[in-house]
N, C-alpha and C. Protein backbone atom coordinates (compact mmCIF):
# COMPACT_ATOMS: atom_id res chain seq x y z
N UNK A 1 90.19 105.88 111.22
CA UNK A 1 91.23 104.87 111.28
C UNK A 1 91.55 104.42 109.84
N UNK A 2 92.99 104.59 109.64
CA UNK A 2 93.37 103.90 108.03
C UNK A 2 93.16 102.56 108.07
N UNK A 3 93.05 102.41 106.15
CA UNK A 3 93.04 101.03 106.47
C UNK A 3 94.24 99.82 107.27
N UNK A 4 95.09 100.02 106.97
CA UNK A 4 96.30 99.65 107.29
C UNK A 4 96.26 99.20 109.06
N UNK A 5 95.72 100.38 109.60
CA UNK A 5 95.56 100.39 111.59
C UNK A 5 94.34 99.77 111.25
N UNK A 6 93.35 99.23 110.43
CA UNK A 6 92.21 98.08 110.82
C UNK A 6 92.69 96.46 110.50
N UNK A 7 93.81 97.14 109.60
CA UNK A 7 94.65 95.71 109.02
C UNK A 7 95.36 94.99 110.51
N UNK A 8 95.85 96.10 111.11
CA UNK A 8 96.76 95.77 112.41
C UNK A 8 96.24 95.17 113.55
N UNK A 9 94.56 95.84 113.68
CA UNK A 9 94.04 95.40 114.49
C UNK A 9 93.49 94.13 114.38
N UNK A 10 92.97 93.92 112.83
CA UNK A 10 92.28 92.83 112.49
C UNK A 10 93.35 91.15 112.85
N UNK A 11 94.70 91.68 112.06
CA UNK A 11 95.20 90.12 112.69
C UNK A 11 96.35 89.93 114.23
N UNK A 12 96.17 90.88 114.55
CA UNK A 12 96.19 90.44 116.28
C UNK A 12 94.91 89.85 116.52
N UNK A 13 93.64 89.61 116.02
CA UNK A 13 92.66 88.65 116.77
C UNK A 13 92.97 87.29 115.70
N UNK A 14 93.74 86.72 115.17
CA UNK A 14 94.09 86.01 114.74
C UNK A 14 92.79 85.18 114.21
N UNK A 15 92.49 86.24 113.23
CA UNK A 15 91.14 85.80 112.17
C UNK A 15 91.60 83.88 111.49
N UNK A 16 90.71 83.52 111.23
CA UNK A 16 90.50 82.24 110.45
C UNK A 16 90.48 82.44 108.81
N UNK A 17 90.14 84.32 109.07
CA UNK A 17 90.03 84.40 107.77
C UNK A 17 91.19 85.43 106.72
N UNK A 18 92.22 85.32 107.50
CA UNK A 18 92.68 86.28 107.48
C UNK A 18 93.51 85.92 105.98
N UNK A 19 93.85 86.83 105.23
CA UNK A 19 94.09 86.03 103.65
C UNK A 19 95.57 86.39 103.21
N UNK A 20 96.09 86.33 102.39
CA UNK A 20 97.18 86.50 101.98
C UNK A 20 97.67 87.86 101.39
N UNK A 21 96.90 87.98 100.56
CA UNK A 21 96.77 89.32 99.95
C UNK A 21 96.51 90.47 101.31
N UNK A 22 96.00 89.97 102.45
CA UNK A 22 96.09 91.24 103.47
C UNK A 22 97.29 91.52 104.19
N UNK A 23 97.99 90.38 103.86
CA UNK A 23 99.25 90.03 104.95
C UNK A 23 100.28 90.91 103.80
N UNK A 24 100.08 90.32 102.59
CA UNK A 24 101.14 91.58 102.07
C UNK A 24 101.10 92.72 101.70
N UNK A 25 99.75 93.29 102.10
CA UNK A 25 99.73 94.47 102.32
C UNK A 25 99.96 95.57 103.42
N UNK A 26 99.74 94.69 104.50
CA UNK A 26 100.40 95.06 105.74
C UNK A 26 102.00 95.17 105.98
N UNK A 27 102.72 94.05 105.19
CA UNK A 27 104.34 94.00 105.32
C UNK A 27 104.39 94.86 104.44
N UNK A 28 103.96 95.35 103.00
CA UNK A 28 104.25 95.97 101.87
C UNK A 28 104.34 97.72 103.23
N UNK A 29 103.24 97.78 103.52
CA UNK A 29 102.90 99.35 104.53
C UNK A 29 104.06 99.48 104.99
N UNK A 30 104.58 98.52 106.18
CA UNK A 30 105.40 98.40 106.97
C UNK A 30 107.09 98.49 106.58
N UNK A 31 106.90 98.61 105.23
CA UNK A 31 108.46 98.41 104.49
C UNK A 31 108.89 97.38 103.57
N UNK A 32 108.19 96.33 103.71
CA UNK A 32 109.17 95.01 103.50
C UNK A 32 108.62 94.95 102.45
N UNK A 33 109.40 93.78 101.09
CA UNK A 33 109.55 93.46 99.51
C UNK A 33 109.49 92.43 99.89
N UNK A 34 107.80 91.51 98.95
CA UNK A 34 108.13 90.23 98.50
C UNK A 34 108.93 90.21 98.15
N UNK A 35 110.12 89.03 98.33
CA UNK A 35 111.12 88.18 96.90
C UNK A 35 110.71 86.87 97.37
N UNK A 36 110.59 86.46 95.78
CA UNK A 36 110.74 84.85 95.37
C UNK A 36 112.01 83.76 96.43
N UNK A 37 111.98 83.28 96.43
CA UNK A 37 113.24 82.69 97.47
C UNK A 37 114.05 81.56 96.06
N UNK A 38 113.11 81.32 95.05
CA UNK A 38 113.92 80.65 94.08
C UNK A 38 112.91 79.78 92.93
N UNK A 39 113.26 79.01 92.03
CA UNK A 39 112.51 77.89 91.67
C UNK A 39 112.09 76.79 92.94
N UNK A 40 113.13 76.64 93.54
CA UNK A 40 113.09 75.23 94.43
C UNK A 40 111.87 75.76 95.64
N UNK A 41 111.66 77.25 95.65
CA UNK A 41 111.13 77.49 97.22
C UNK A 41 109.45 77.09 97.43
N UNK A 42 108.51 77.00 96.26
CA UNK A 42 107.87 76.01 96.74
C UNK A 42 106.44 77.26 97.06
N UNK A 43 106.10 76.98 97.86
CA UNK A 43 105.00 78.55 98.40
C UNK A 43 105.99 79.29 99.87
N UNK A 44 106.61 78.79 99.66
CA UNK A 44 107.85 79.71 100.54
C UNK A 44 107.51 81.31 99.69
N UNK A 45 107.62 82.41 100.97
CA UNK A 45 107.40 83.50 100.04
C UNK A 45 108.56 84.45 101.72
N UNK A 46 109.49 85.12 100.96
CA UNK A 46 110.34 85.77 101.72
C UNK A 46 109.72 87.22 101.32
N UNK A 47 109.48 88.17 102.87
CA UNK A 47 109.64 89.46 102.87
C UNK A 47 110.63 89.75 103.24
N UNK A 48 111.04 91.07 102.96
CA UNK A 48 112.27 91.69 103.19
C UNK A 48 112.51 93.20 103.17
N UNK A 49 113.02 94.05 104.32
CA UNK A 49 112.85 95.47 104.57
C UNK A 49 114.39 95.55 105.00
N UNK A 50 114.92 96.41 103.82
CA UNK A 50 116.30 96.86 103.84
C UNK A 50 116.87 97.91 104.72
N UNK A 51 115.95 98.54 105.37
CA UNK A 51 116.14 99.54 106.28
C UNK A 51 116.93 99.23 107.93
N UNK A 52 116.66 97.87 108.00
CA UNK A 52 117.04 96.80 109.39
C UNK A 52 117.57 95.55 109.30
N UNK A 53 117.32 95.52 107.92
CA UNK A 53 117.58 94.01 107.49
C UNK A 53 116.51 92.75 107.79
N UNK A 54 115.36 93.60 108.12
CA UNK A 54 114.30 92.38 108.48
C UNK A 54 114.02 91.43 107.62
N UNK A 55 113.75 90.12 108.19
CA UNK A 55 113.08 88.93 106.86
C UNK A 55 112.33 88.36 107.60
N UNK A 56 111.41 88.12 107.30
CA UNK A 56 109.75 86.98 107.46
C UNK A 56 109.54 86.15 106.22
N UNK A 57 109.31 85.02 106.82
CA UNK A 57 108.91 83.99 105.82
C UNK A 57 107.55 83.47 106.09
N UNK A 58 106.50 83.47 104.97
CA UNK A 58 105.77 83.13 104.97
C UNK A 58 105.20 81.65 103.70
N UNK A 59 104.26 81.30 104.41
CA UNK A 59 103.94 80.07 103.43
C UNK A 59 102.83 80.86 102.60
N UNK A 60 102.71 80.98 101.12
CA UNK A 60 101.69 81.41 100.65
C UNK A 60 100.99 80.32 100.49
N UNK A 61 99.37 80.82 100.52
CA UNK A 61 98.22 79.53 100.75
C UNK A 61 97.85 79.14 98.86
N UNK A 62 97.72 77.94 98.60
CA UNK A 62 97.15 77.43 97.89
C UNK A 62 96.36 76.08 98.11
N UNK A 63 95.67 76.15 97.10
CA UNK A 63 94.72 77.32 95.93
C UNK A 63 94.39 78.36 96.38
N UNK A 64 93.87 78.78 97.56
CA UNK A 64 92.78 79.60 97.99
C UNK A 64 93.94 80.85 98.54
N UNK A 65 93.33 81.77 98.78
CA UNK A 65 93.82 83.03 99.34
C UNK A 65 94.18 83.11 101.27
N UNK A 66 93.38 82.25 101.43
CA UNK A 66 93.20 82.58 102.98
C UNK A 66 94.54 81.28 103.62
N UNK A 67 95.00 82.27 104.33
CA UNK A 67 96.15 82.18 105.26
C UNK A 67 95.83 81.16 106.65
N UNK A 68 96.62 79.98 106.77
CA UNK A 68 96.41 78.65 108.01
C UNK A 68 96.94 79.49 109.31
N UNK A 69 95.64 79.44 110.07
CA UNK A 69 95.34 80.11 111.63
C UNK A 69 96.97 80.34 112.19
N UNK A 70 97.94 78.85 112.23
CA UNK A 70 99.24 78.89 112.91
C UNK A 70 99.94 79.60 112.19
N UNK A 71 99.93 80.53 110.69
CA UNK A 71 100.97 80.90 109.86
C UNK A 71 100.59 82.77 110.76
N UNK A 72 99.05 82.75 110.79
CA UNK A 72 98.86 84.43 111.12
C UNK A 72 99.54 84.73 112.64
N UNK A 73 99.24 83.50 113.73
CA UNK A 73 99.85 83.50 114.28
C UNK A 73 101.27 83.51 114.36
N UNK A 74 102.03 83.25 113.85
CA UNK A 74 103.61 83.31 113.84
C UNK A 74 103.89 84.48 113.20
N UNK A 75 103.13 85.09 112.16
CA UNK A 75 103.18 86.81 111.47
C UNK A 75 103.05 87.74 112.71
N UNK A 76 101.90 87.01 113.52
CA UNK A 76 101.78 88.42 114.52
C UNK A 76 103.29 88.30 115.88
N UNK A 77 103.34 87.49 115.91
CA UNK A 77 104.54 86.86 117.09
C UNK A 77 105.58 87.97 116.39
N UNK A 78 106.16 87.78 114.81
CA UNK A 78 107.24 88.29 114.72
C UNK A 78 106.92 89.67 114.62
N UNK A 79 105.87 90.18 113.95
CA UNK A 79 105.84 91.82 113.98
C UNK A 79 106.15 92.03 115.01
N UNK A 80 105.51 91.62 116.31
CA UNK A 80 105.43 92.03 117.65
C UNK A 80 107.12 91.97 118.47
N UNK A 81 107.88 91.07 117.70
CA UNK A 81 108.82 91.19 118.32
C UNK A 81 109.86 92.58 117.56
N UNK A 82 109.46 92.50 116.00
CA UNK A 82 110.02 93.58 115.61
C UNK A 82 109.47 95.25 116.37
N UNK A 83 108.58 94.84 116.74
CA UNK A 83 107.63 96.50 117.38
C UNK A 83 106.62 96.51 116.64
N UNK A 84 106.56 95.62 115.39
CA UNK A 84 105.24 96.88 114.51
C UNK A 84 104.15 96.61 114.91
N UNK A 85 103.92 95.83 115.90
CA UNK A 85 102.55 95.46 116.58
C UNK A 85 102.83 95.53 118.23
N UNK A 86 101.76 96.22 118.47
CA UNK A 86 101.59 96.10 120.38
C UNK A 86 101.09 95.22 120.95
């Protein structure tokens, strides 16, 4: 199993620990480009996959790396509605 399909599996159980840096490696796999959303955006962090026009917004976590339980949850909701998760 790649890493990527342990990445997939790992946050459908909607880890506590699940971190930031994994989340954009999973959207990075999947297609999508961090962009900045601006000066004003704050830890607003926009992905974006030109192939469909997809966008996800995520809150990046500070200080720390690890991602708030309701944000992984709403990542897995939308993959799932895009398909990239079963």
């Amino acid at each position: 199993m790649s890493k990527i399909e342990q990445l997939k599996k790992r946050i459908q159980t909607i880890p506590k620990d699940f971190t930031y840096r994994e989340a954009k490696k999973l959207m990075e796999s999947m297609g999508f480009e961090e962009c900045s959303k601006g000066k004003t955006s704050g830890s607003r962090v926009k992905f974006y996959r030109s192939s469909d026009e997809s966008v996800a917004l995520l809150h990046k976590p500070h200080p720390g790396d690890e991602m708030k339980q309701y944000a992984v949850k709403q990542l897995v909701k939308y993959l799932e509605e895009i398909g990239e998760l079963k």
